[in-house]
C-alpha atoms as a PDB file:
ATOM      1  CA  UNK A   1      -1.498 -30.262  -3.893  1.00  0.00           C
ATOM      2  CA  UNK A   2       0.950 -32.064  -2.183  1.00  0.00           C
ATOM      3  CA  UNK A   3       4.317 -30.292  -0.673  1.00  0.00           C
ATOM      4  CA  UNK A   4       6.594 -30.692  -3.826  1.00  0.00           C
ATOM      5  CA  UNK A   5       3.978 -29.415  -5.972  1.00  0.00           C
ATOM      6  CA  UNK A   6       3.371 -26.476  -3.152  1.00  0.00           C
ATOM      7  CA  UNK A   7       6.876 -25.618  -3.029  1.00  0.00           C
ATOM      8  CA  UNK A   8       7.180 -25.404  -7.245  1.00  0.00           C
ATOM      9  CA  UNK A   9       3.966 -23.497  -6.844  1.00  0.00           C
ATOM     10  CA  UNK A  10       6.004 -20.890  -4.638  1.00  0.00           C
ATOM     11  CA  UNK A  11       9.016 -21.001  -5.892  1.00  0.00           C
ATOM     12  CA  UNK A  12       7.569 -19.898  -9.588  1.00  0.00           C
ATOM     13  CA  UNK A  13       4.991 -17.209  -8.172  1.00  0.00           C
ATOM     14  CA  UNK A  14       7.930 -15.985  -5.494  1.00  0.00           C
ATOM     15  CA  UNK A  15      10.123 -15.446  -8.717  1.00  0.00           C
ATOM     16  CA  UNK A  16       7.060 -13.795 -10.740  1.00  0.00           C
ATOM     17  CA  UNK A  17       6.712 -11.485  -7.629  1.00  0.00           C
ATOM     18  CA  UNK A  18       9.943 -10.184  -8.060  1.00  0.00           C
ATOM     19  CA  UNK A  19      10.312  -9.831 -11.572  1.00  0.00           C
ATOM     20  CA  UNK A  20       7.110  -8.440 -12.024  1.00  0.00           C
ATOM     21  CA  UNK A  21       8.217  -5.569  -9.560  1.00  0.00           C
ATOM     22  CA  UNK A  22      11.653  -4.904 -10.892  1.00  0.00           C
ATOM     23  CA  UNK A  23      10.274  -5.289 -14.843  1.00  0.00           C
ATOM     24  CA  UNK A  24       6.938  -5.208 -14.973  1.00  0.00           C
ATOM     25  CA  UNK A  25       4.376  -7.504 -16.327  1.00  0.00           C
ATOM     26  CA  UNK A  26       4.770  -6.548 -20.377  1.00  0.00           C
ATOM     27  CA  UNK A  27       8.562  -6.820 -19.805  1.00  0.00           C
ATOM     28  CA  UNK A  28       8.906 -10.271 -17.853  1.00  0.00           C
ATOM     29  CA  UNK A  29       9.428 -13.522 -19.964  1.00  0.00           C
ATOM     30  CA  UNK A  30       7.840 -16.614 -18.873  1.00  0.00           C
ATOM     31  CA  UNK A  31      11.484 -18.247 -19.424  1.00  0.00           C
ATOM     32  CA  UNK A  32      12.847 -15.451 -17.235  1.00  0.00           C
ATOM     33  CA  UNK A  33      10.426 -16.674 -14.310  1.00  0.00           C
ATOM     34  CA  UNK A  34      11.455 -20.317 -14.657  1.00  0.00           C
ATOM     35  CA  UNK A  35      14.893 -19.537 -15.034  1.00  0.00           C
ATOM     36  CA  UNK A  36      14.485 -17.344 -12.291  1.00  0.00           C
ATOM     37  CA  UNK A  37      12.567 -20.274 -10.046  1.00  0.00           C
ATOM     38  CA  UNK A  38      14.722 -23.010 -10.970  1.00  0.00           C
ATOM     39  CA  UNK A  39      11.486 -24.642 -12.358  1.00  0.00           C
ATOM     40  CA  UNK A  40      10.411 -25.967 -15.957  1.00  0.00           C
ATOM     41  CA  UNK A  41       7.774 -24.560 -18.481  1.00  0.00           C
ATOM     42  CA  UNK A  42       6.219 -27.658 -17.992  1.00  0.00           C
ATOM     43  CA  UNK A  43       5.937 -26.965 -14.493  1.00  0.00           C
ATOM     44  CA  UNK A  44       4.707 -23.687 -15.181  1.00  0.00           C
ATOM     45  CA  UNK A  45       2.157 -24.603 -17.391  1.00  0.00           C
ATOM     46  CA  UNK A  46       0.659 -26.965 -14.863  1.00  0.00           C
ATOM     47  CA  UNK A  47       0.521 -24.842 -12.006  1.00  0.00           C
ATOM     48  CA  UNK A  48      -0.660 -21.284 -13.741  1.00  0.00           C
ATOM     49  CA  UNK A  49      -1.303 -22.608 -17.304  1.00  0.00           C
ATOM     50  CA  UNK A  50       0.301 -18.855 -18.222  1.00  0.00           C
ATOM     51  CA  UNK A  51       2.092 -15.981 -17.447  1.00  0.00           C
ATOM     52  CA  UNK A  52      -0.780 -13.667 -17.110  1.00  0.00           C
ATOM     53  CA  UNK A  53      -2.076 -16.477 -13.922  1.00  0.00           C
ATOM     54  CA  UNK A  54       0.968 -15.961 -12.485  1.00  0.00           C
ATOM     55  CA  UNK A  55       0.620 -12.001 -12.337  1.00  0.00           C
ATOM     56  CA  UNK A  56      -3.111 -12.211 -11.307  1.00  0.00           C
ATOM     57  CA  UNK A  57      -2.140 -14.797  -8.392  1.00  0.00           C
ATOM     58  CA  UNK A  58       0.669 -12.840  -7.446  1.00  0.00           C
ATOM     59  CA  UNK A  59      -1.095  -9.238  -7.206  1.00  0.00           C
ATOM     60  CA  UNK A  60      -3.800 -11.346  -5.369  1.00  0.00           C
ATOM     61  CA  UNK A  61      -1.204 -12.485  -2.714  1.00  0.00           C
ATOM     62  CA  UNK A  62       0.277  -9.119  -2.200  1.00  0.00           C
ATOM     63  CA  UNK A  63      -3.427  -7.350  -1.514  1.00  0.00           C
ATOM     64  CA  UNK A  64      -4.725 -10.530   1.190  1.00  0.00           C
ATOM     65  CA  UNK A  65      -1.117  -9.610   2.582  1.00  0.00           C
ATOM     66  CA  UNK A  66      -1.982  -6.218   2.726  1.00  0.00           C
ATOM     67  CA  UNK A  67      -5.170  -6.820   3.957  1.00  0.00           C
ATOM     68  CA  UNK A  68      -4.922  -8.970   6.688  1.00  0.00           C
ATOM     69  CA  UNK A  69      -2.079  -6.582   8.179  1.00  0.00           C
ATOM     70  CA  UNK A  70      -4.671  -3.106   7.977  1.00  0.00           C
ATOM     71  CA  UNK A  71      -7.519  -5.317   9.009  1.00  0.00           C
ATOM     72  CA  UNK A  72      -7.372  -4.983  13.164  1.00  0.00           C
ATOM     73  CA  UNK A  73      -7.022  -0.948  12.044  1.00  0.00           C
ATOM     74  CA  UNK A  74      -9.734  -0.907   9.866  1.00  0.00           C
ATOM     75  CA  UNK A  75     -12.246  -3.660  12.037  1.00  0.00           C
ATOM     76  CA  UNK A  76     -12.028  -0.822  14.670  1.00  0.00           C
ATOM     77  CA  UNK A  77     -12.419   2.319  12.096  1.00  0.00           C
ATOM     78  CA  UNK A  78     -15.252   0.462  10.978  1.00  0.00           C
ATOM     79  CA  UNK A  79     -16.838  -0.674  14.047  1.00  0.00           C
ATOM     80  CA  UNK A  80     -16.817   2.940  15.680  1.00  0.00           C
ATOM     81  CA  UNK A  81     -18.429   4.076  12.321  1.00  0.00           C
ATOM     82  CA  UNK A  82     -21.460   1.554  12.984  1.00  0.00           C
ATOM     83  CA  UNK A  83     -21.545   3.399  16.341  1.00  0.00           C
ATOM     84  CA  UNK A  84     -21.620   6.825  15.394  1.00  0.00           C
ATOM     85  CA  UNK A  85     -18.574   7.247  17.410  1.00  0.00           C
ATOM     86  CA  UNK A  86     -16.111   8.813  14.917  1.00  0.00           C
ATOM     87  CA  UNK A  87     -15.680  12.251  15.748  1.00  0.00           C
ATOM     88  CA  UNK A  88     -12.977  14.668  17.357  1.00  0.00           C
ATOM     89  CA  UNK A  89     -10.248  12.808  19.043  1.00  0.00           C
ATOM     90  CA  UNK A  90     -11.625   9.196  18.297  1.00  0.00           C
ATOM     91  CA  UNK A  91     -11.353   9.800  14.379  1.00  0.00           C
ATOM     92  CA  UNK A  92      -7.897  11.555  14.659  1.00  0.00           C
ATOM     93  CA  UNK A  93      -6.206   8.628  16.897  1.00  0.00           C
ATOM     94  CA  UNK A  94      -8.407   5.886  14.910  1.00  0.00           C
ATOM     95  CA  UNK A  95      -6.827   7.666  11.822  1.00  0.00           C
ATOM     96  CA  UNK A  96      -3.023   8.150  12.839  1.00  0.00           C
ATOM     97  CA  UNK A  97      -3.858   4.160  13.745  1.00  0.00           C
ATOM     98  CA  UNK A  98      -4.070   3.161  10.438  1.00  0.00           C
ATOM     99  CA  UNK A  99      -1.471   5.470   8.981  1.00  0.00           C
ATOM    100  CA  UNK A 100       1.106   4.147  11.438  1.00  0.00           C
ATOM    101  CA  UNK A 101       0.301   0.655  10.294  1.00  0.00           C
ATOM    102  CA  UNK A 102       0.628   1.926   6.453  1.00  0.00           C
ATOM    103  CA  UNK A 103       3.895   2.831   7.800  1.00  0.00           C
ATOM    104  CA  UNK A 104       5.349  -0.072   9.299  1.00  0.00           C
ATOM    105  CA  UNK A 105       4.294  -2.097   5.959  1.00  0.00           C
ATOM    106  CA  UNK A 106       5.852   0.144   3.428  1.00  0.00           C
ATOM    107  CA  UNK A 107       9.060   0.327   5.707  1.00  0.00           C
ATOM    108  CA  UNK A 108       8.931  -3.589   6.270  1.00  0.00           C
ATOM    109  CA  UNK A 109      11.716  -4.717   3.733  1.00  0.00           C
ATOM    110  CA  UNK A 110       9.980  -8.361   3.301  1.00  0.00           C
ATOM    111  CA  UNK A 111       6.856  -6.344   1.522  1.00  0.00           C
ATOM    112  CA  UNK A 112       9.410  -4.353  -0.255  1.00  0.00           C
ATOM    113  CA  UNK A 113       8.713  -6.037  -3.945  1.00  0.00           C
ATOM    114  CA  UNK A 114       4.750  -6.410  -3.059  1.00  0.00           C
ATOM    115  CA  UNK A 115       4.444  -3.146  -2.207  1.00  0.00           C
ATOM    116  CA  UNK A 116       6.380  -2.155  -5.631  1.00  0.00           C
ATOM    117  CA  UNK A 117       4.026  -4.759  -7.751  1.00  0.00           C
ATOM    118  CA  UNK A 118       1.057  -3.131  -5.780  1.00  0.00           C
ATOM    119  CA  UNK A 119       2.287   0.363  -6.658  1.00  0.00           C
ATOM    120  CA  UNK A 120       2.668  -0.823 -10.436  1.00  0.00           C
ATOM    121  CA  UNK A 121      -0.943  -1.862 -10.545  1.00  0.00           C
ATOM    122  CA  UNK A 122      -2.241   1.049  -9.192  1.00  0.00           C
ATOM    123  CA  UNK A 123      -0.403   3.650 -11.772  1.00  0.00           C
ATOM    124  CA  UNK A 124      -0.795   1.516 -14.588  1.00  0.00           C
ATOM    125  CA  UNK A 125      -3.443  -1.729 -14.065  1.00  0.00           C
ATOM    126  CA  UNK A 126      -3.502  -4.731 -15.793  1.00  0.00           C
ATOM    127  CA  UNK A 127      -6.630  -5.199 -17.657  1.00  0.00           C
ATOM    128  CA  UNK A 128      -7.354  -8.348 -15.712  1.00  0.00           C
ATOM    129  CA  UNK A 129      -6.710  -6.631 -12.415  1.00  0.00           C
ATOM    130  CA  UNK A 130      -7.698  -3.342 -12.029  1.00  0.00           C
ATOM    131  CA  UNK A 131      -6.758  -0.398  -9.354  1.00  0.00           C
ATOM    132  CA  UNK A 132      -6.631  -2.961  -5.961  1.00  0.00           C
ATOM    133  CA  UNK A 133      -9.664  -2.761  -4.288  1.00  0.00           C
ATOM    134  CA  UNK A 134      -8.020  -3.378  -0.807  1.00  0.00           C
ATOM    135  CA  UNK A 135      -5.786  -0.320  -0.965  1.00  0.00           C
ATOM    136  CA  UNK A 136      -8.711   1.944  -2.418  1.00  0.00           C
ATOM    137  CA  UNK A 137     -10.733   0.974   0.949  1.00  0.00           C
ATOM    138  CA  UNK A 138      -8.032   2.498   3.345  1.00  0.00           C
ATOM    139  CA  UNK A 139      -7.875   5.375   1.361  1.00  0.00           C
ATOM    140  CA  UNK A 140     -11.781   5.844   1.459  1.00  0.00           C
ATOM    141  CA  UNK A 141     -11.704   4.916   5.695  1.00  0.00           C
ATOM    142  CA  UNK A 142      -8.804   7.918   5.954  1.00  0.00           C
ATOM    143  CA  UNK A 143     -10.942  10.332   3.867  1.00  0.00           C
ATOM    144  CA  UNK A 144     -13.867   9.340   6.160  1.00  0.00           C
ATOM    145  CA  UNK A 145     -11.825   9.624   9.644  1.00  0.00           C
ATOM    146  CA  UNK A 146     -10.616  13.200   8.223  1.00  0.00           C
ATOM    147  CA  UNK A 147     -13.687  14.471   7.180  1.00  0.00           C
ATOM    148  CA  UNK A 148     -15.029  12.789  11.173  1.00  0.00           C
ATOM    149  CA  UNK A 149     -12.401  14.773  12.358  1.00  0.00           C
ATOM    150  CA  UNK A 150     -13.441  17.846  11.043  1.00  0.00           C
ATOM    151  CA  UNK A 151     -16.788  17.861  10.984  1.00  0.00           C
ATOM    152  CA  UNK A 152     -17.109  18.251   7.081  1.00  0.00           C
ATOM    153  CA  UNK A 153     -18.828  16.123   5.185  1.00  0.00           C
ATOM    154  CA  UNK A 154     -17.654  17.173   1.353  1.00  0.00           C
ATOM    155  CA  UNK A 155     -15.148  14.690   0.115  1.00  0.00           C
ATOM    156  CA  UNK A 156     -12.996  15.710  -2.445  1.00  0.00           C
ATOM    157  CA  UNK A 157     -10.333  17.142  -0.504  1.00  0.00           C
ATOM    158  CA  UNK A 158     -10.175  14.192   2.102  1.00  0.00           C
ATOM    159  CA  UNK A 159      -9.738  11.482  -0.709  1.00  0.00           C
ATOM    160  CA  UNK A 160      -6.968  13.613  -2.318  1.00  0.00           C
ATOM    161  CA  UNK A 161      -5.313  14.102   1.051  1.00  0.00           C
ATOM    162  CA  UNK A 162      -5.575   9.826   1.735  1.00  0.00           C
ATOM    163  CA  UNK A 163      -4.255   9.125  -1.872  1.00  0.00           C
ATOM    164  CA  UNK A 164      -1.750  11.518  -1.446  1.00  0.00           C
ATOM    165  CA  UNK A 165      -0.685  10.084   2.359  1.00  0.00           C
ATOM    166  CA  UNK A 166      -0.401   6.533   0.472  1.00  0.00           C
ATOM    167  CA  UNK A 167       1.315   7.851  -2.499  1.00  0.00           C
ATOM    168  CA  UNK A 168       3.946   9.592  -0.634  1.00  0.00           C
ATOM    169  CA  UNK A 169       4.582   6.092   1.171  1.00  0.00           C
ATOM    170  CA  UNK A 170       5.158   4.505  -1.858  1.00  0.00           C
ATOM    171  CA  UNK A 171       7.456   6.870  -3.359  1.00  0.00           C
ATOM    172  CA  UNK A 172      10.197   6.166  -0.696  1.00  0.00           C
ATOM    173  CA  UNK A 173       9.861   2.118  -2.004  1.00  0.00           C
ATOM    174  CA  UNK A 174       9.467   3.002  -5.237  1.00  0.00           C
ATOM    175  CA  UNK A 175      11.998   5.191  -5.932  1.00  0.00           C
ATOM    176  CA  UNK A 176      15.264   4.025  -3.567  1.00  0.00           C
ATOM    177  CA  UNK A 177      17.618   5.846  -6.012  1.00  0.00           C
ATOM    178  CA  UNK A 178      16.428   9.401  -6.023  1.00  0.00           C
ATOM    179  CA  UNK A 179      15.776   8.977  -2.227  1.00  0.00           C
ATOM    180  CA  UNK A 180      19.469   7.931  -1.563  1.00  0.00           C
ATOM    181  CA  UNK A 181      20.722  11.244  -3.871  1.00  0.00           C
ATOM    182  CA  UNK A 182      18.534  13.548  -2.076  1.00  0.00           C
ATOM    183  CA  UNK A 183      19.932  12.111   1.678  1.00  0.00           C
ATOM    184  CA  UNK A 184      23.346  11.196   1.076  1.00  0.00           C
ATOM    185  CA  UNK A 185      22.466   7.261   2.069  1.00  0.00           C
ATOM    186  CA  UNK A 186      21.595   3.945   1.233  1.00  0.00           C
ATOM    187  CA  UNK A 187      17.752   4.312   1.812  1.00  0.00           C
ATOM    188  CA  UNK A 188      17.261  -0.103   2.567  1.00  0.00           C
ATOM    189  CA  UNK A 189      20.353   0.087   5.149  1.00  0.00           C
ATOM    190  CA  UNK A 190      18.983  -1.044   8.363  1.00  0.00           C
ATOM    191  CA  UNK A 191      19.595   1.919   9.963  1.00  0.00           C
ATOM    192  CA  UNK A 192      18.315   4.368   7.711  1.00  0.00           C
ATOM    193  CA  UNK A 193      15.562   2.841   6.790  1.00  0.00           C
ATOM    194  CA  UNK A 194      14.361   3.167  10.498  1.00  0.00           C
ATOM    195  CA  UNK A 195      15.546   6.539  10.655  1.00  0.00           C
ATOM    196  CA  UNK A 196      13.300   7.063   7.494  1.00  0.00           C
ATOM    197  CA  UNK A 197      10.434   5.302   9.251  1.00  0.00           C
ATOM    198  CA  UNK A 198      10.752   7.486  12.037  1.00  0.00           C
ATOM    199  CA  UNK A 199      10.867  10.613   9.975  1.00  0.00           C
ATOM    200  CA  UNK A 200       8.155  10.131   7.508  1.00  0.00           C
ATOM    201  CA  UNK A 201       5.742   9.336   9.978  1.00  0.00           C
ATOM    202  CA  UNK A 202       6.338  12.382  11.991  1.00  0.00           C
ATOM    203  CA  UNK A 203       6.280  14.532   8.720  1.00  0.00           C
ATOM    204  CA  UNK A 204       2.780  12.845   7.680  1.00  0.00           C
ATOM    205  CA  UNK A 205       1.338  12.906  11.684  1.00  0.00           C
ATOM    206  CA  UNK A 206       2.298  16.838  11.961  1.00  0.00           C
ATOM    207  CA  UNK A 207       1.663  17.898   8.509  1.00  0.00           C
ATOM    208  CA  UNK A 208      -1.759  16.386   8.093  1.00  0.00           C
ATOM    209  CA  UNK A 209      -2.975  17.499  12.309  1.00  0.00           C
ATOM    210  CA  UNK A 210      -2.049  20.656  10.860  1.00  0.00           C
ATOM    211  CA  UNK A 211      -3.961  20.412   7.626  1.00  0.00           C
ATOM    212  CA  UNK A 212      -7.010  19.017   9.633  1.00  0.00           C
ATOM    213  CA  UNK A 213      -7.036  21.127  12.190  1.00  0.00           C
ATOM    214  CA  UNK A 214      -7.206  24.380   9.716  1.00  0.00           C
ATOM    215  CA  UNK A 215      -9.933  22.640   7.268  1.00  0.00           C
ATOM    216  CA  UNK A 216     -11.625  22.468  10.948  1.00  0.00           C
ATOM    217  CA  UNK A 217     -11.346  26.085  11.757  1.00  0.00           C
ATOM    218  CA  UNK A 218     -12.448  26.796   7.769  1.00  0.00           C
ATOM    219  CA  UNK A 219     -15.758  25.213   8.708  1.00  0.00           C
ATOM    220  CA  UNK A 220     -16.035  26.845  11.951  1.00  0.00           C
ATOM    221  CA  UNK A 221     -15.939  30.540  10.300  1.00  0.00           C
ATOM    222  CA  UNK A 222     -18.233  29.132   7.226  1.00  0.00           C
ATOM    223  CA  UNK A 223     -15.136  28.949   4.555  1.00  0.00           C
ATOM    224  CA  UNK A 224     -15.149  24.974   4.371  1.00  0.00           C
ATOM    225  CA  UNK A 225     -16.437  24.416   0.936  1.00  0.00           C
ATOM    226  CA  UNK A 226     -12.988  23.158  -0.820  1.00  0.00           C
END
């Protein structure tokens, strides 16, 4: 594929990217996406040969983005596991690791309409897709650094605590409007989106030391089990 054909390439999945975030995948016209490229159908057709390529290769793009920018986190999470060294403080600072990371890439306003197509997938996925592996392995590595932490090896409650860690994430991309009414600003401002980065990862640090830390003393007296 030469550059011209690379940049048509780009140009039509950039626009699918973004359409498919603000619409949808049911609600975005292949015309839309060429329109919205400044491309042809004939280009379209040679490149993806249909709209459903064109969602697949741009979900794809978003989770090896995703990916690549949790994988020194997760390398080391994973490595100490091997070792048998997650426990106490290693798991909680290998843990607040990878949620500060989660951080930075929801609150990065380049990922902004990845992380929205991601979020899309994962509440509703596309038959051809499926709930993205890549973000379903972070959650499992939290749930295993929390229950490290604690020194409790039932599950449950450490996978709903890591789904609900990357849900709340989302919900601050996902829903810009209802986050603006409740604060009184414009929540992709510069400012207050830093502000908002700042916040939100205090909230989730405090809240879930807290939450650990009392699941810990739980097992300690025997009353673990939930």
């Amino acid at each position: 594929m030469n550059s011209k054909e690379m940049n048509t390439y780009d140009r039509i999945l950039n626009a699918g990217v973004r359409l498919f975030a603000q619409k949808g995948f049911a609600a975005t016209r292949t015309r839309e996406i060429v329109n919205e490229a400044g491309a042809s159908l004939s280009s379209l057709q040679q490149h993806f040969g249909s709209k459903e390529k064109i969602y697949i290769d741009a979900v794809n793009r978003a989770m090896t983005k995703y990916a690549e920018r949790m994988a020194p986190e997760m390398k080391t999470a994973q490595r100490l596991e091997e070792l048998g060294m997650l426990h106490g403080t290693t798991a909680w600072d290998t843990l607040c690791k990878i949620i500060s990371k989660h951080c930075d890439w929801v609150f990065d306003p380049e990922e902004k309409e990845a992380i929205v197509l991601m979020n899309r997938e994962m509440l509703d996925p596309h038959p051809l897709m499926g709930v993205p592996e890549e973000s379903i392995e972070v959650m499992n590595m939290m749930a295993r650094l929390a229950q490290a932490y604690v020194g409790n090896t039932d599950s449950l409650w450490a996978k709903l605590m890591a789904h609900n860690i990357i849900m709340t994430l989302f919900g601050v991309v996902n829903y810009p409007q209802v986050v603006g009414d409740i604060i009184g600003e414009n929540p992709e401002a510069e400012d207050t989106r830093e502000k908002l980065h700042l916040i939100l990862q205090d909230y989730l640090m405090t809240s879930i030391k807290a939450y650990l830390d009392q699941r810990k003393n739980d097992s300690v007296i025997g009353d673990g089990s939930l």
